[in-house]
Each structure stands twice: as structure tokens, then as C-alpha cells.
Protein backbone atom coordinates (compact mmCIF):
# COMPACT_ATOMS: atom_id res chain seq x y z
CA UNK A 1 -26.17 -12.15 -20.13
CA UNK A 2 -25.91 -9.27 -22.27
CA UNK A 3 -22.44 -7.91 -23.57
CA UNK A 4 -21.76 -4.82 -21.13
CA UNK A 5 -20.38 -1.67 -22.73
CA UNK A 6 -16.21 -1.89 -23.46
CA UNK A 7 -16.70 -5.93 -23.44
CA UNK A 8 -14.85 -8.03 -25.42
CA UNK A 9 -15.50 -11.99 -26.38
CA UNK A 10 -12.34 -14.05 -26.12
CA UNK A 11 -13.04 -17.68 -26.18
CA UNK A 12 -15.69 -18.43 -23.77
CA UNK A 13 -14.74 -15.16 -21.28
CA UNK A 14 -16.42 -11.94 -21.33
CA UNK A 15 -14.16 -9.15 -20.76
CA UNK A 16 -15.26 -5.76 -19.49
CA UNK A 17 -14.43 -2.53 -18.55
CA UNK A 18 -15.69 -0.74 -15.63
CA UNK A 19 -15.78 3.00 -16.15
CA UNK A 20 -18.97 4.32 -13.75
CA UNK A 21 -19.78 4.47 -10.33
CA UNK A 22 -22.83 2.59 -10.86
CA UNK A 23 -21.12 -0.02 -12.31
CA UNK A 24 -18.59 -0.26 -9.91
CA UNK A 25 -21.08 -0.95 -7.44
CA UNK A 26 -23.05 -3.43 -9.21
CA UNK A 27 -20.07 -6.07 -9.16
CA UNK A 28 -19.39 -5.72 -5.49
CA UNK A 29 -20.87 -9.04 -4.63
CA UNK A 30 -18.93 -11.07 -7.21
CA UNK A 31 -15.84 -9.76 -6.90
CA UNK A 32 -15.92 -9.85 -3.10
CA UNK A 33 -16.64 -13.46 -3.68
CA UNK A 34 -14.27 -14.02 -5.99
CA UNK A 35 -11.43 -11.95 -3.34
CA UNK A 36 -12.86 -14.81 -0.59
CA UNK A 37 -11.65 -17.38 -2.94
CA UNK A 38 -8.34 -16.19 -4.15
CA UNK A 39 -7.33 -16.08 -0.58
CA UNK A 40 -5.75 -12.41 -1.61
CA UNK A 41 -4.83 -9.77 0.37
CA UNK A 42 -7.28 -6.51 1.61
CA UNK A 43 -5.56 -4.36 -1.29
CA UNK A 44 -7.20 -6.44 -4.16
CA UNK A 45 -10.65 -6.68 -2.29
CA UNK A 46 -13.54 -4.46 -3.67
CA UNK A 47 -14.51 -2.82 -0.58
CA UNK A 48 -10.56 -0.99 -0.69
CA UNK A 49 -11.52 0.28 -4.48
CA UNK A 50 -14.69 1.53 -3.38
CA UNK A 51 -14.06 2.88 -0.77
CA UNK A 52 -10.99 4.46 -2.11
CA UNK A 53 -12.94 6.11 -5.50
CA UNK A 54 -15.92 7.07 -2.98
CA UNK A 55 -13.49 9.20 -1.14
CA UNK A 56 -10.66 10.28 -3.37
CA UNK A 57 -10.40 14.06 -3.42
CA UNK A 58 -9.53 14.78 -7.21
CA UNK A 59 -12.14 12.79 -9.16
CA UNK A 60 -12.40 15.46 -11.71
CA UNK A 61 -9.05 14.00 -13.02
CA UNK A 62 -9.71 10.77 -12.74
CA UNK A 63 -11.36 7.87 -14.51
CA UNK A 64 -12.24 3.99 -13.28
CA UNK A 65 -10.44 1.70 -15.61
CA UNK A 66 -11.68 -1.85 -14.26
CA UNK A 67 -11.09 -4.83 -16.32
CA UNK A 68 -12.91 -8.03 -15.41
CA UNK A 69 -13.31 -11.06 -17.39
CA UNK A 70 -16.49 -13.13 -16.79
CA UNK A 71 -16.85 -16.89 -17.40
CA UNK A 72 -20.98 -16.62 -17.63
CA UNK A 73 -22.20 -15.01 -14.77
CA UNK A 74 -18.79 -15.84 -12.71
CA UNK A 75 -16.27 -13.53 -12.35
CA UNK A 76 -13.15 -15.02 -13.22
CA UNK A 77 -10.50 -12.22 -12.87
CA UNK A 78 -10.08 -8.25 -11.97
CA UNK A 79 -7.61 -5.55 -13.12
CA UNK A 80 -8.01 -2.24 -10.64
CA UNK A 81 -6.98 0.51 -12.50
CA UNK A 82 -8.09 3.89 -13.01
CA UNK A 83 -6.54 6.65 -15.31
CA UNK A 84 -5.07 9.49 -13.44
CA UNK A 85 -4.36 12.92 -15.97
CA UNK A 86 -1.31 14.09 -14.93
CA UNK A 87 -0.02 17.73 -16.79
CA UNK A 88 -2.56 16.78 -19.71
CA UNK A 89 -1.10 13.51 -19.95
CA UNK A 90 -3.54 10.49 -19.16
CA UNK A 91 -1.92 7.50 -16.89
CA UNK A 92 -3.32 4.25 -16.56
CA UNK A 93 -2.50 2.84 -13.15
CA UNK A 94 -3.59 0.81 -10.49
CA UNK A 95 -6.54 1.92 -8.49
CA UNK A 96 -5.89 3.38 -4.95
CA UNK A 97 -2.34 3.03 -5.23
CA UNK A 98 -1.60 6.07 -3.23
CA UNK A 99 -2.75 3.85 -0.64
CA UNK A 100 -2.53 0.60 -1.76
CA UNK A 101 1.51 -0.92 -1.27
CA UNK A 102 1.06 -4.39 -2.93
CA UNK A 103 -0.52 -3.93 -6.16
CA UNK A 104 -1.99 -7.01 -7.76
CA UNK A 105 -4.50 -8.09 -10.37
CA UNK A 106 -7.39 -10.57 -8.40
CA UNK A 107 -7.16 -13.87 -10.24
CA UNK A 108 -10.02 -17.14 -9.26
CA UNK A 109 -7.76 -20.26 -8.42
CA UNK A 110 -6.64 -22.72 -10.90
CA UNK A 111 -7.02 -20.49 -13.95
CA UNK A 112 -4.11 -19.72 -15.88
CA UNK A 113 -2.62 -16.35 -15.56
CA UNK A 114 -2.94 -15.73 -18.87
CA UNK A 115 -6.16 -14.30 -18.71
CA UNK A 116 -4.93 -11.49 -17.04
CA UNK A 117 -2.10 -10.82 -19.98
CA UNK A 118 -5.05 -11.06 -22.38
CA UNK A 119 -7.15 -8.66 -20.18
CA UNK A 120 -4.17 -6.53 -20.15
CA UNK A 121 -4.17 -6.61 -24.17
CA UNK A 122 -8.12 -5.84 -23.82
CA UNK A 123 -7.41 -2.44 -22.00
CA UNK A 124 -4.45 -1.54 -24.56
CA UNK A 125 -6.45 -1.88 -27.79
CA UNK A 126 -10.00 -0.20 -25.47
CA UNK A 127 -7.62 2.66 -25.57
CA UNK A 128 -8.66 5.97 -23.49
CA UNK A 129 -4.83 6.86 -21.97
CA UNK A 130 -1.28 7.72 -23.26
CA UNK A 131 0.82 6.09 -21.28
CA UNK A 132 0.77 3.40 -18.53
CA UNK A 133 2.73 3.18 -15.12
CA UNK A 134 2.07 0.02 -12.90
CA UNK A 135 3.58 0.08 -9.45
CA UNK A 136 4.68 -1.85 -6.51
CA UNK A 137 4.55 -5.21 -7.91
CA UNK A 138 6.03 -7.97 -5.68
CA UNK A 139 7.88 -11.05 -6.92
CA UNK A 140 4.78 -13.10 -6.50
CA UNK A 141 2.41 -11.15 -7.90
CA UNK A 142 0.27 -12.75 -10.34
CA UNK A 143 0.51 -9.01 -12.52
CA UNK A 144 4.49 -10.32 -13.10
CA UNK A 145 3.00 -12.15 -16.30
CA UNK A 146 2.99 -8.78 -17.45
CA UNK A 147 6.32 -8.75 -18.66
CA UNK A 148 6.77 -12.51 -18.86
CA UNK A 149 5.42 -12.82 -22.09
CA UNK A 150 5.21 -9.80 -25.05
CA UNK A 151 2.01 -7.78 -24.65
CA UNK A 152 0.44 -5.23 -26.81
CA UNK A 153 1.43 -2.68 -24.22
CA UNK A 154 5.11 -2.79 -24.40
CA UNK A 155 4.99 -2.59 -20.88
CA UNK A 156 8.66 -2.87 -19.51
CA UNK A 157 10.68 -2.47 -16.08
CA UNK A 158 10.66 1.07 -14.97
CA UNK A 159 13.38 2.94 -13.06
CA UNK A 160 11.37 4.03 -10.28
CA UNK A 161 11.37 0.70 -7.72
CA UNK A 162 10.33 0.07 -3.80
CA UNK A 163 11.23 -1.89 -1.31
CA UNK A 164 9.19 -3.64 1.38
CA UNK A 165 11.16 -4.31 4.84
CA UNK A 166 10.34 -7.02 7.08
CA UNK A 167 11.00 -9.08 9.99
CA UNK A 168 10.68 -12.99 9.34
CA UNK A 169 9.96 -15.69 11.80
CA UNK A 170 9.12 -18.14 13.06
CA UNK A 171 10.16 -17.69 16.60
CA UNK A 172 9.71 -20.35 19.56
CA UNK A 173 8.66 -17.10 21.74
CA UNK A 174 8.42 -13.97 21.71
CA UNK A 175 10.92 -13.45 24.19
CA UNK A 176 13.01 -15.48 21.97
CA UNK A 177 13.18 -12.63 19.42
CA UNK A 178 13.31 -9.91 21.91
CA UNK A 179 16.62 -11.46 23.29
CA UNK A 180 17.96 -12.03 20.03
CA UNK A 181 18.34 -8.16 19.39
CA UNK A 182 21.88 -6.73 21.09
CA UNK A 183 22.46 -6.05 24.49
CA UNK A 184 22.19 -2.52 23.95
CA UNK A 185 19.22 -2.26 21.71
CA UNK A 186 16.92 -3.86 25.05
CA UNK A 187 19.04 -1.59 27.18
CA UNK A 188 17.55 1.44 25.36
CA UNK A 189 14.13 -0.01 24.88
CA UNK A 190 14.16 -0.06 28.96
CA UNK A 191 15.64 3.55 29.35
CA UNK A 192 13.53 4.74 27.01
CA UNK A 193 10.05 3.22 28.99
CA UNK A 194 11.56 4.16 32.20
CA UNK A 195 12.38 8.35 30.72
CA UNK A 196 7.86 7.46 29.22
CA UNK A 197 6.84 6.18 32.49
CA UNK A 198 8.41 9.58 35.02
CA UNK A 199 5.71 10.65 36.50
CA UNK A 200 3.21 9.18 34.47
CA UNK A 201 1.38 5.37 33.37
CA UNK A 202 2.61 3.96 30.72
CA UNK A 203 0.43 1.22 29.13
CA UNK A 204 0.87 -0.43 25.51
CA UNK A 205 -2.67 -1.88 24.31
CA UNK A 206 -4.12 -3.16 21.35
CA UNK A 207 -7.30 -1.02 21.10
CA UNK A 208 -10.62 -3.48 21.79
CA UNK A 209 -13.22 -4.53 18.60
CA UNK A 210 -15.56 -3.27 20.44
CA UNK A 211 -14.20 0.27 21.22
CA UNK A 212 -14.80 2.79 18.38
CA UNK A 213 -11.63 3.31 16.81
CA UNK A 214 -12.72 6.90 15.28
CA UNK A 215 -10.75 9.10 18.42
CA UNK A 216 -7.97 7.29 17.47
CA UNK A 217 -7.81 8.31 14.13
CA UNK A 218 -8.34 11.20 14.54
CA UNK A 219 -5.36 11.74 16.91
CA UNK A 220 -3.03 9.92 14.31
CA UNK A 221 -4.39 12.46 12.04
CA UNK A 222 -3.48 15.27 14.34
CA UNK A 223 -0.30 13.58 14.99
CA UNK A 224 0.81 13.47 11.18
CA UNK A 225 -0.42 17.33 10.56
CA UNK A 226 2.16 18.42 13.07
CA UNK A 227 4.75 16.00 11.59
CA UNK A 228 4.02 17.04 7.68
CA UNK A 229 4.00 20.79 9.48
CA UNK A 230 7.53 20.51 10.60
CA UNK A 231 8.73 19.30 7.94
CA UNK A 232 6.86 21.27 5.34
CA UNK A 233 4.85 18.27 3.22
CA UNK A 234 1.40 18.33 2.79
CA UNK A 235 -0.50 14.61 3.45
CA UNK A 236 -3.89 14.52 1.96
CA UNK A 237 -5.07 11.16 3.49
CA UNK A 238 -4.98 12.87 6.75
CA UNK A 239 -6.02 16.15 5.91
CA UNK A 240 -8.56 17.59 8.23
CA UNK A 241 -12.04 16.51 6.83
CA UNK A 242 -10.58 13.98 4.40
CA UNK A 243 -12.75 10.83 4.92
CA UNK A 244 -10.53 8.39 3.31
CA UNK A 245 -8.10 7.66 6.37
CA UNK A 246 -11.45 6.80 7.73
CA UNK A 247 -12.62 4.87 4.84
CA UNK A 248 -10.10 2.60 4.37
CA UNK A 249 -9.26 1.98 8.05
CA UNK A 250 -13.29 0.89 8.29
CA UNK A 251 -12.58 -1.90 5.59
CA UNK A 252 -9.91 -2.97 7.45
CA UNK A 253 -12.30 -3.09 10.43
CA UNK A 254 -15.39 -4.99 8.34
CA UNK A 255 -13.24 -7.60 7.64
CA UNK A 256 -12.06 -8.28 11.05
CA UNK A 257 -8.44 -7.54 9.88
CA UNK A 258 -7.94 -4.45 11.86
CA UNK A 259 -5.45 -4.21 14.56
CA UNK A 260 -4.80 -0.88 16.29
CA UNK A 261 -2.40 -0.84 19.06
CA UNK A 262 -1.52 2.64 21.25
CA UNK A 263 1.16 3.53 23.32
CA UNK A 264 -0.35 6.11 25.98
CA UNK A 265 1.09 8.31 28.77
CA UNK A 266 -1.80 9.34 31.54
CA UNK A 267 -4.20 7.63 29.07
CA UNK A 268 -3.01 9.69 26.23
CA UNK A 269 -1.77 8.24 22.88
CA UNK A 270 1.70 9.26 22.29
CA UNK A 271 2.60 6.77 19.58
CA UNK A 272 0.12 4.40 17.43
CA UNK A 273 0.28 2.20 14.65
CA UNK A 274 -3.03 0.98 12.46
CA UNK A 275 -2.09 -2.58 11.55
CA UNK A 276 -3.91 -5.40 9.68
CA UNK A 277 -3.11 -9.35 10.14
CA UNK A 278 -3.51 -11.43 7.21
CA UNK A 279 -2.23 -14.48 6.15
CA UNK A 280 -0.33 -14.94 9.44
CA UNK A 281 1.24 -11.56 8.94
CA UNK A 282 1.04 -8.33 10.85
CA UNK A 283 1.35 -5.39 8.62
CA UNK A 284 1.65 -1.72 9.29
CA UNK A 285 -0.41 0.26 7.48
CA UNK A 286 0.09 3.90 9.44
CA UNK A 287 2.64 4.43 12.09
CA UNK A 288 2.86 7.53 14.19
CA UNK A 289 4.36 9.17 17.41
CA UNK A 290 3.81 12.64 19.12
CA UNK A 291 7.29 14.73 19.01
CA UNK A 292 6.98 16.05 22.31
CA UNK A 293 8.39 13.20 23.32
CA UNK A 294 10.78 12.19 21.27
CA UNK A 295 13.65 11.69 23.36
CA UNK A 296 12.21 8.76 25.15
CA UNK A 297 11.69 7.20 21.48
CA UNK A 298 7.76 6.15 22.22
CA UNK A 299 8.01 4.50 18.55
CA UNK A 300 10.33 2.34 19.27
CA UNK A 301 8.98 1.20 22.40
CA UNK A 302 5.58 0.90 20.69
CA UNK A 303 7.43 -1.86 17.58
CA UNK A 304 9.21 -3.53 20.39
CA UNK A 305 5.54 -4.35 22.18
CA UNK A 306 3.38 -4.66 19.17
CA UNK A 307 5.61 -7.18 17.54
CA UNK A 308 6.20 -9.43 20.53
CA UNK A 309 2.75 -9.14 20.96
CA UNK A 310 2.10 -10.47 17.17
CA UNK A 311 4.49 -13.31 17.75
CA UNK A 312 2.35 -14.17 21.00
CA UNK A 313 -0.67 -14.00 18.67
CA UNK A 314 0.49 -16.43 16.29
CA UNK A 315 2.67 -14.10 13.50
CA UNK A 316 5.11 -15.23 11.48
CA UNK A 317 5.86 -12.50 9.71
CA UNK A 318 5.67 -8.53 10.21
CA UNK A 319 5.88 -6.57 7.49
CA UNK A 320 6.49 -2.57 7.52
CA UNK A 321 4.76 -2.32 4.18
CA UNK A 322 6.15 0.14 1.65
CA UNK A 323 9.18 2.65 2.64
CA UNK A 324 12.74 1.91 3.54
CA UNK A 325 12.56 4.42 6.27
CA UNK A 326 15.70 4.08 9.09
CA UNK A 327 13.83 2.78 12.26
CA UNK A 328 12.57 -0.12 9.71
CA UNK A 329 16.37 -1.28 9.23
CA UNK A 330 16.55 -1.53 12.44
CA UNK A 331 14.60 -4.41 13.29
CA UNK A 332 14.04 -6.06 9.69
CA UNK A 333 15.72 -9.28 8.41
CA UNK A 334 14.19 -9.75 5.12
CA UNK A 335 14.03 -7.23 2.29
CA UNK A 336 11.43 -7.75 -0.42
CA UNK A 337 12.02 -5.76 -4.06
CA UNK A 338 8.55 -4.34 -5.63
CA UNK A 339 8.62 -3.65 -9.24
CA UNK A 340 7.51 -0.91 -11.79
CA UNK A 341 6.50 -1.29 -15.18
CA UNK A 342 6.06 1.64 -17.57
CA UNK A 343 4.62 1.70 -21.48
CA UNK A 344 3.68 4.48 -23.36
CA UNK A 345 0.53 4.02 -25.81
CA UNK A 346 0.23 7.51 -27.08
CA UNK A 347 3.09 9.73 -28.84
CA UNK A 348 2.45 11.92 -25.83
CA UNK A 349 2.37 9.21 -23.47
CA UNK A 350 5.86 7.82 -24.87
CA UNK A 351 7.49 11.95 -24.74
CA UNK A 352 6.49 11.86 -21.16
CA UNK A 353 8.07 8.84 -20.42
CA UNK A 354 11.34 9.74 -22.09
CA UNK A 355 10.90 13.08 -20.44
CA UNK A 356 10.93 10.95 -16.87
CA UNK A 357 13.75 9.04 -17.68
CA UNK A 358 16.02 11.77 -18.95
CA UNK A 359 15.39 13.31 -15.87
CA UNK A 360 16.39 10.23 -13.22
CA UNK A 361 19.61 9.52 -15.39
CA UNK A 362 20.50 13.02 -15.65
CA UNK A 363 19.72 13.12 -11.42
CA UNK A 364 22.14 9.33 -10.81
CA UNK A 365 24.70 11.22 -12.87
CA UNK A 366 24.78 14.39 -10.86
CA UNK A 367 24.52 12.18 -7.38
CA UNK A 368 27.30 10.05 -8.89
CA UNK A 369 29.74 13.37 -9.47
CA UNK A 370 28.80 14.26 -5.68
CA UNK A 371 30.14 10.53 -4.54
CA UNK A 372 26.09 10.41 -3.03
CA UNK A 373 24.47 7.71 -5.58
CA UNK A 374 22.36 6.73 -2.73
CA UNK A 375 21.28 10.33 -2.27
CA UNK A 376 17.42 9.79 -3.19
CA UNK A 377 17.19 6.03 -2.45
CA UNK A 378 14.95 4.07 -4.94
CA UNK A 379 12.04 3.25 -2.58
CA UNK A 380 11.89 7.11 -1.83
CA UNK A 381 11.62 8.22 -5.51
CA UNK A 382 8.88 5.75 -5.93
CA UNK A 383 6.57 7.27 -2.93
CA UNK A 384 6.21 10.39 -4.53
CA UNK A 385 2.55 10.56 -3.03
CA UNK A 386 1.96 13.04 0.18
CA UNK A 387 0.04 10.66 1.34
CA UNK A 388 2.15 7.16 1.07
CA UNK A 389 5.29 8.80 1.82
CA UNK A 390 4.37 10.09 5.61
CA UNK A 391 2.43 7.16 6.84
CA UNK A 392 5.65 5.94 8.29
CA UNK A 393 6.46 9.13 10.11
């Protein structure tokens, strides 16, 4: 095999950088097999980068940055990133992490993680940014080696942090969990499906594989458009004509991961969320509810059915994803910290990053004066996308 472009020879792995469309297509089959083996989560697949770069909006000001690192012809381990130029200044980050809420490097079983501090090193001295910002990092992720041992990068802890909420089994039933919330919680999950159901069928259903799932989108995209309307934020994923809502929803759906369940009055959807099970969990990806009926809470009524209906189906876990959003509170019993790391590998890169941080300490200081240090709560900072930030509306 010849040495690609951006490749590097350390020991016997090949390591390479993925900077064109072309090529990014070209890998597809490996690293999809190598996603099969690593057992890893949708985020870290290839189908969710590609699908993500073929529809992201802004290309203009932005760049692939994938590292992989080849054993001969097997792919051994991935990096997604991309650079994103933000004000002139050029960020390395992880691909699709608008939309992506575990971020993760994709490394083949039994090989040391290592390699992926060493592909890491690779990128640094390949150059082509200023500064680097990884995100949403859980405690298990393999990128942790990051900062485990000294890289080239510098890369440290950054302020900006996120949260994951979730409920934690197991449960002998369903039921089980339902009675183990308060008296008055399943007193107000019944008013509130009796106040749904005047006049009208109610019926909670988790939408068939073989019913096209498009009309549903596209009334959780009408959904959030009024809710980012009210409350004056903009949300490109579901932007009329966007086809990445679409996009990423159909990998869920290729790999059989894809669980959409609806809430509808007179056979229309007034609440919705677009889940994926993996790993024995049921996460929500998008979560949604039409405000015209807001007093008889059709989201909550919707999390009540869908996760009894997940224990049923053999969950052990729901997770809410990203977001530390009030109604999540309510029902989680596990909270799960996500990291940030930050480095700076240009002068300008390092200035903006000093820039940032002057900024969040002089913002703690001024909440602090106020008696509000919770003000801006840390997983809220850290969504600072349109598009993450109202998924859970």
C-alpha cells in the first residue's frame, strides 16, 4: 500500500489524515467494519460523519481532519475531527459534534490506547489549526488518554463541561419503576392523560419499521420552529429544508437502532421523541411537544410511556443524552460528567483561548456578587450550538 498524503510511519502503523470528500468515502467500508468490532456507539460510526459533512450547512468554513492509523490494509483506529474557523481563528474539534453528545475516538479491541495519544501527536505536528477544543468526553471514553499522559498538544481540562442525566435500572417490571415514583407524580401523570384524552383518543405508539418515518420528522421539525420562535433561538438542524435532521435520523434507521415513539390526540402527534437503543440503552436523541397543549403536560406523559415501554423491551438504562434540562431531573437517578479539553497550537489559537477564559471567570465572578453562581449552569454554557441546545425542548 502506498503512503497516502498527511501519513506518517510509526512502527509498523500507517497514520493518515483524511482531508477530502473523496477520501472520506473511500474508507467507509473499513471503518464501518472496524465500528462493528469495537462494539461502539452510532456517534463513532462512519455513516454519522458522512452523513453529517454531506449535509452540514457551512462547509465553506470547514475542513475534515480524520486521523486513522492503519496496520497494513486494516484499520486499526479513527480520530473524527474536522477544523471549524471560528472569527479567523481555526478549531480543531470533533466531527459532527453539534450533533454528536458522546464524543469518542473509534479504537479496534485489544490494542493499546496509546495509539490514539500518538495519533493525537500526528495531527499536532500535521499542523493546519490554532487552537484545539475537544468536547463531551465521558469518563470511559477511550479519548481520556488524552490527558493521561503529556502530549504534544498541551491539551488540558477546559472550563466549559456537560452533563448527561439518566435513569438506571435494572427493574423487575416496569410497573415496578412506575410505582416507585411518588404518589403524586402518577397522580399527575393520570390527570394529565385524562385533561389529553377530553374529547379526543389518546394513543402512545412506537412508530412501526415499516412505516416511513419522514411525516414525522417533519412535524418535530415544525414543532421545534414554533418552540425556537417563542423563544427567539434559531435551530439549524431543523430549519426548513435542512436535510441533516433527516440524515442522521436515516443512520439511525439503517442500522436498525431507530426508535420513534408519538404521543397523538385524534391521530395527531402532540409530543414525540426520536430515540435509538444500543447497548441495552434507550437514548433520546430529539424530544418535542406541541404548546397548545401544554397544560395537560403531553411530554411527560409521553417519558412516562416510552420508558416503561423500554423496560418492557429489555432496557436497562435510559439516557436523556446531553442537557441538564428540568423535566430530566425529574425522573433521573444517575448523573454522568462529560469533559472538555482545550490546547492552543498557534499564538492566535492560545490569545483566543485566554480571551475565553477571561471571559467565564470574569462571568462566575459577576454571578457570584449576584449570590446566582448557578446562573448559567455548566452543561448550558457547553451547548452553545442552536442546534444541540433545543433538541430537548
Amino acid at each position: 500500500m502506498t503512503t497516502a498524503p498527511g501519513a506518517a510511519n510509526l512502527d509498523s502503523d500507517r497514520l493518515e489524515i483524511v482531508r477530502t470528500t473523496e477520501r472520506l468515502q473511500e474508507i467507509g467500508t473499513a471503518w464501518e467494519a472496524l465500528w462493528t468490532q469495537a462494539d461502539a456507539l452510532v456517534f463513532q460510526s462512519h455513516a454519522w460523519t458522512a452523513a453529517w459533512w454531506g449535509a452540514v450547512p457551512d462547509r465553506d468554513r470547514r475542513e475534515l481532519f480524520v486521523v486513522l492509523a492503519w496496520h497494513g490494509e486494516t484499520l486499526q483506529a479513527v480520530l473524527p475531527l474536522a477544523t471549524c474557523r471560528w472569527y479567523g481563528v481555526r478549531v480543531l474539534e470533533w466531527a459532527a459534534k453539534d450533533y454528536t453528545d458522546y464524543c469518542d475516538g473509534l479504537l479496534r479491541p485489544g490494542i493499546d490506547r496509546d495509539l490514539l495519544r500518538r495519533m493525537w501527536d500526528h495531527a499536532v505536528r500535521s499542523g493546519g489549526f490554532d487552537a484545539a477544543y475537544l468536547t463531551h468526553v465521558s469518563p470511559s471514553a477511550a479519548a481520556t488518554i488524552f490527558t493521561e499522559r503529556g502530549t504534544a498538544s498541551g491539551l488540558r481540562p477546559y472550563h466549559r463541561q456537560a452533563a448527561s442525566l439518566r435513569v438506571v435500572g435494572p427493574w423487575t417490571s416496569s410497573q415496578v419503576w412506575f410505582d416507585s415514583h411518588s404518589g403524586n407524580a402518577r397522580r399527575n401523570y393520570r390527570r394529565s392523560l385524562k385533561a389529553l384524552g377530553e374529547n379526543a383518543v389518546v394513543r402512545f405508539r412506537l412508530l412501526p419499521p415499516d412505516e416511513p418515518f419522514e411525516p414525522a420528522l417533519r412535524r418535530c421539525a415544525e414543532l421545534k420552529r414554533a418552540w425556537c420562535e417563542r423563544n427567539g433561538l434559531v435551530a439549524p438542524l431543523f430549519d426548513e429544508g435542512s436535510p441533516m435532521f433527516a440524515a442522521l435520523v436515516g443512520v439511525l434507521a439503517d442500522k436498525k437502532l431507530l426508535r420513534i415513539f408519538v404521543l397523538e390526540r385524534d391521530g395527531v402527534i402532540v409530543a414525540m421523541t426520536v430515540n435509538f437503543m444500543q447497548h441495552d440503552t434507550m437514548m433520546a436523541y430529539v424530544t418535542t411537544y406541541d404548546a397548545a397543549f401544554e397544560r395537560a403536560s403531553p411530554g411527560t406523559i409521553l417519558l412516562f410511556d416510552y420508558i416503561r415501554w423500554s423496560i418492557d423491551h429489555g432496557a436497562t438504562t435510559i439516557d436523556f443524552l446531553c442537557g441538564e434540562e428540568d423535566y430530566k431531573h425529574r425522573f433521573a437517578n444517575q448523573r454522568v460528567e462529560l469533559k472538555s479539553f482545550a490546547a492552543g497550537r498557534s499564538v492566535l489559537g492560545a490569545a483566543a483561548l485566554s480571551a475565553d477564559r477571561a471571559v467565564h471567570k470574569v462571568k462566575r465572578l459577576r454571578d457570584r456578587r449576584m449570590g446566582n453562581s448557578k446562573a448559567v449552569p455548566a452543561a448550558t454554557e457547553a451547548r452553545q450550538s442552536a442546534g444541540r441546545a433545543t433538541r430537548d425542548s
